[in-house]
Protein backbone atom coordinates (compact mmCIF):
# COMPACT_ATOMS: atom_id res chain seq x y z
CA UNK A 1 26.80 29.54 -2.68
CA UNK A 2 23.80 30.78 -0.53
CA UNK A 3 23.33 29.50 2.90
CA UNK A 4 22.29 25.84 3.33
CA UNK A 5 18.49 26.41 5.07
CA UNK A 6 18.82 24.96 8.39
CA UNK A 7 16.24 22.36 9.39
CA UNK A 8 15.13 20.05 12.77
CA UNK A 9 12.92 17.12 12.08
CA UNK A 10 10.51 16.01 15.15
CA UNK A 11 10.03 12.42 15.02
CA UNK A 12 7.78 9.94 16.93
CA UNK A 13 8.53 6.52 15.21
CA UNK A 14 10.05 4.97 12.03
CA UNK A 15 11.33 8.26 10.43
CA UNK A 16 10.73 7.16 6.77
CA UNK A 17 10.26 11.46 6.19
CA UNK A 18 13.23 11.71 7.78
CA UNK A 19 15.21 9.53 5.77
CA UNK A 20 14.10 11.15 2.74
CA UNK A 21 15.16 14.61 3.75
CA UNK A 22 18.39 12.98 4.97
CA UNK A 23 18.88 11.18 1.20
CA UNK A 24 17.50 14.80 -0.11
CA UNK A 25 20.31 16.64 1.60
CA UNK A 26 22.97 14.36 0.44
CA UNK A 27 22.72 16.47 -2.97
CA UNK A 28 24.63 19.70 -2.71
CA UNK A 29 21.63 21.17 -4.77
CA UNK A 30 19.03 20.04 -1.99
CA UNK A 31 19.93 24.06 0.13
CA UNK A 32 18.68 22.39 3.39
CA UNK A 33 20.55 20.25 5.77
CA UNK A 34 19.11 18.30 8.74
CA UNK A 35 20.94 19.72 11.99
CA UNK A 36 19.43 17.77 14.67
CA UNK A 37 16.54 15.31 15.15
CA UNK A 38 14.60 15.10 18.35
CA UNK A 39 11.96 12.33 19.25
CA UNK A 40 9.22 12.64 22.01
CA UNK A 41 10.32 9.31 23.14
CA UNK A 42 13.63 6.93 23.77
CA UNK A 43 14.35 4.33 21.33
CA UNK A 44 12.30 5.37 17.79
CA UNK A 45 14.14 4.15 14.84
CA UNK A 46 13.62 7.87 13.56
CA UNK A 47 15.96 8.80 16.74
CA UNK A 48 18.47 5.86 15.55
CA UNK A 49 18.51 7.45 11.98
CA UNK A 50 19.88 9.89 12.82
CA UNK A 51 22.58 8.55 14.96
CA UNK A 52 23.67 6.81 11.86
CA UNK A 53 23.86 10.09 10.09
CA UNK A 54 26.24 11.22 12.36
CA UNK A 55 23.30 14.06 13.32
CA UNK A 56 22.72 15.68 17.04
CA UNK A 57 19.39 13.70 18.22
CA UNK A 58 17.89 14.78 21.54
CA UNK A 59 15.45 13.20 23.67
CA UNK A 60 12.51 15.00 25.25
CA UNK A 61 9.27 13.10 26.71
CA UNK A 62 6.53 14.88 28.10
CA UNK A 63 6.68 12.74 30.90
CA UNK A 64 9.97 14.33 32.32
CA UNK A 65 7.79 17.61 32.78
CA UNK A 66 4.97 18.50 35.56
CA UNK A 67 2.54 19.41 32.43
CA UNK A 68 2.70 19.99 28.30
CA UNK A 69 3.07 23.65 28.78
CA UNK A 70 6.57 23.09 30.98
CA UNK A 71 7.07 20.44 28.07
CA UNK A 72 6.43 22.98 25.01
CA UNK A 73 8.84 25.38 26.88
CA UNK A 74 11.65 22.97 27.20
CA UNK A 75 11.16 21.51 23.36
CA UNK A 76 11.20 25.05 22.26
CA UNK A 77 14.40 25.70 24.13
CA UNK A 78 15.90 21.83 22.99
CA UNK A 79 15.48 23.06 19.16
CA UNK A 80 16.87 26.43 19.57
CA UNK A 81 19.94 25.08 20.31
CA UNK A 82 20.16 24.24 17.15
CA UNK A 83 19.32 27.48 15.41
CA UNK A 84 16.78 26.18 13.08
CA UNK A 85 15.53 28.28 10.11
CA UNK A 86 12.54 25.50 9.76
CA UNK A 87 11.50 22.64 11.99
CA UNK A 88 9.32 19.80 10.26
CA UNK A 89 7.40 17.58 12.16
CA UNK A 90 7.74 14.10 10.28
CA UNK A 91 5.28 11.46 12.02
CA UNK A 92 5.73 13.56 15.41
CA UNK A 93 2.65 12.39 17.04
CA UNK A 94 2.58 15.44 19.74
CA UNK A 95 0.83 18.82 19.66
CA UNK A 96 3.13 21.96 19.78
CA UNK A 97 2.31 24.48 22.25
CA UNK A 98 2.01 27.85 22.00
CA UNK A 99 5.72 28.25 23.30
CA UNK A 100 7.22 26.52 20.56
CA UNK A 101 5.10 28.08 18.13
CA UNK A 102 6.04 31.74 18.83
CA UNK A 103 9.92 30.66 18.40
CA UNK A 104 9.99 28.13 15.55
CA UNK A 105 8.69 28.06 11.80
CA UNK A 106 6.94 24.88 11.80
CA UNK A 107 5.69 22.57 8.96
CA UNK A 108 3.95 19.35 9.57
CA UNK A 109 2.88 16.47 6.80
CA UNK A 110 -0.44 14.62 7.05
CA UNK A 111 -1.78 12.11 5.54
CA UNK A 112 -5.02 13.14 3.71
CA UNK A 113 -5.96 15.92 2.09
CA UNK A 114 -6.97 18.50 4.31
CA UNK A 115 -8.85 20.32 5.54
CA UNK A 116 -11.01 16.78 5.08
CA UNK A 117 -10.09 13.97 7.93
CA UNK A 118 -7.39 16.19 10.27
CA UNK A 119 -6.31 14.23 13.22
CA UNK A 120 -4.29 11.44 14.13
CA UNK A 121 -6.62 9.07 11.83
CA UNK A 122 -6.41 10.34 8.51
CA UNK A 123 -6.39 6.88 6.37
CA UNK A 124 -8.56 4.98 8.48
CA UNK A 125 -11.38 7.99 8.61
CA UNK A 126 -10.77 8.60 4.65
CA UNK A 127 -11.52 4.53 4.05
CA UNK A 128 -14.43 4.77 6.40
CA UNK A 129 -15.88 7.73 4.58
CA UNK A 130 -15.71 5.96 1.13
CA UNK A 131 -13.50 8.55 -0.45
CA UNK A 132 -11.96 7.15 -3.62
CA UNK A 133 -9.62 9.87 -3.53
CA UNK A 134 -7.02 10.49 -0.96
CA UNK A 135 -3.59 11.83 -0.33
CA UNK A 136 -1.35 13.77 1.79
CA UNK A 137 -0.39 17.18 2.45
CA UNK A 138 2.10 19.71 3.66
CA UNK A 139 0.97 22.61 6.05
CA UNK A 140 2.19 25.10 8.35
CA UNK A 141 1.54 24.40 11.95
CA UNK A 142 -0.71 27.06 13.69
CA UNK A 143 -2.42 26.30 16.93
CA UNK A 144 -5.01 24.34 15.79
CA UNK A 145 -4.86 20.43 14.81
CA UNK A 146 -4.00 19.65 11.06
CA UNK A 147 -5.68 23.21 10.28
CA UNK A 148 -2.47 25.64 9.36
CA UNK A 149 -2.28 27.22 5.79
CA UNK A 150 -1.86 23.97 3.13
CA UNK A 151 1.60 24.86 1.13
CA UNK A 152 1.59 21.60 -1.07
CA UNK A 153 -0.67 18.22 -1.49
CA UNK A 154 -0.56 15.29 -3.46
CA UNK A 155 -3.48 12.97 -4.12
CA UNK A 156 -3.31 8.91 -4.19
CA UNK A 157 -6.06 6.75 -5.90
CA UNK A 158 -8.72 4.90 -2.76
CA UNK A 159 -8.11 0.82 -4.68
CA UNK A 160 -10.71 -0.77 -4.17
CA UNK A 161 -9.36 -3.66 -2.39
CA UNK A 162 -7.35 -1.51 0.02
CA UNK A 163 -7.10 -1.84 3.61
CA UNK A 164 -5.22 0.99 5.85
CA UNK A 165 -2.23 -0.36 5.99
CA UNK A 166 -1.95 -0.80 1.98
CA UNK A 167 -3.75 2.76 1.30
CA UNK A 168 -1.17 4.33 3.95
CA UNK A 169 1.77 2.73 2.87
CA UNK A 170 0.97 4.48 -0.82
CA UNK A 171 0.33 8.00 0.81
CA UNK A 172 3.50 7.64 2.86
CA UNK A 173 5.39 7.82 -0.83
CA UNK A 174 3.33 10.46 -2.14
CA UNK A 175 4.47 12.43 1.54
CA UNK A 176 7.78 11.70 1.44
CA UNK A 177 8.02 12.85 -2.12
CA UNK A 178 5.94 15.90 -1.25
CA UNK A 179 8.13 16.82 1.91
CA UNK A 180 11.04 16.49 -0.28
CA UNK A 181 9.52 19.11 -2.63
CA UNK A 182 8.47 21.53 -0.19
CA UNK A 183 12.00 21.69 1.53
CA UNK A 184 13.27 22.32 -1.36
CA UNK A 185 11.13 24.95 -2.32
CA UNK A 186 11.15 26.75 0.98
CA UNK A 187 15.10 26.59 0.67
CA UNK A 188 15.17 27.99 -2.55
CA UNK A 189 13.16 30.47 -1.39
CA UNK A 190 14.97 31.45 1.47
CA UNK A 191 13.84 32.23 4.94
CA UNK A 192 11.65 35.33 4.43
CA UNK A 193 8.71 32.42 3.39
CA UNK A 194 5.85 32.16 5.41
C-alpha cells in the first residue's frame, strides 16, 4: 500500500475541520493521517481533539516570541518535527510568515468564495454585500491573505432570513466536506502536487 500522506492541522479554536480529517483518516482508504496538531493558543478545543485522538499537539503563541518573524521561525521548526508532507490550516486565525512558507506545503480553507470577501470576515462581509450566493473554498497559502491558487470550492445558497451565525454554520459543512475532498485528492495524488 502507498505511503499514508502525512499531514499537521493548525488550529485556533473549535477544530470542527479537524475532526473531520480525524473521522476521514479513520478509513484505511482516506491515504492521509493527522500526525500532530498545533494551536496558536493554550486551551482550544481543536488542541483537546486531538489529545483525545491520542495525536502529538504542541503549543506555540506568538506571545512567547520578541516579534512574528522569531514566531514564524519557531512554528516552522515546531511542524518539522513532525515531517509533514502537507500542513492545513483549519480555523488557524494567524498569518504564516515567510519562514514557514519556504519549508511547509500549506493549504488553508475559507469561508467564501474567493477571491470575493478574503479576510478574517468572510460571512459577515458576504451578508453585508447582499450576495445570495456564498460558499467556501480551499487554497494554497502564498504570502498574501486568502489570495493563494483556489484548488476546490463549494457554494451554499444566501436564505433569506439568515443571519451570520446561521449562513456560517451552513458553509462550515460545505468546508468540512470540501477539506475532506481535497485531502483526499492531494493524497491520492501524492506529494509531487502543487
Amino acid at each position: 500500500m502507498a505511503e499514508e500522506l502525512r499531514v499537521v492541522v493548525l488550529v485556533s479554536g473549535s477544530g470542527t475541520l479537524l475532526q473531520a480529517l480525524l473521522d476521514a483518516a479513520a478509513d484505511p482508504g482516506f491515504g492521509a493521517q493527522v500526525v500532530a496538531v498545533g494551536a496558536d493558543r493554550e486551551g482550544t478545543v481543536g488542541e483537546q481533539r486531538g489529545v483525545r485522538a491520542g495525536i502529538p499537539t504542541f503549543v506555540e503563541p506568538v506571545s512567547a516570541y520578541a516579534d512574528r518573524s522569531a514566531w514564524d521561525v519557531a512554528l516552522a521548526e515546531r511542524v518539522a518535527e513532525h515531517q509533514p508532507d502537507l500542513v492545513v490550516s483549519a480555523g488557524f486565525m494567524k498569518v504564516l510568515g515567510p519562514a514557514f512558507l519556504a519549508r511547509h506545503r500549506v493549504i488553508n480553507t475559507h469561508p467564501a468564495l474567493l477571491p470575493s470577501f478574503p479576510g478574517a470576515h468572510g460571512v459577515r462581509d458576504a451578508l453585508a454585500h447582499g450576495v445570495k450566493v456564498t460558499g467556501c473554498t480551499c487554497h494554497w497559502v502564498d504570502a498574501g491573505v486568502d489570495t493563494g491558487p483556489i484548488i476546490a470550492q463549494r457554494a451554499v445558497a444566501v436564505e433569506p432570513d439568515d443571519s451570520e451565525e446561521s449562513l456560517h454554520e451552513r458553509i462550515k459543512i460545505a468546508e468540512r466536506e470540501m477539506l475532506v475532498a481535497v485531502v483526499k485528492d492531494l493524497a491520492r495524488a501524492g506529494s509531487s502536487t502543487t
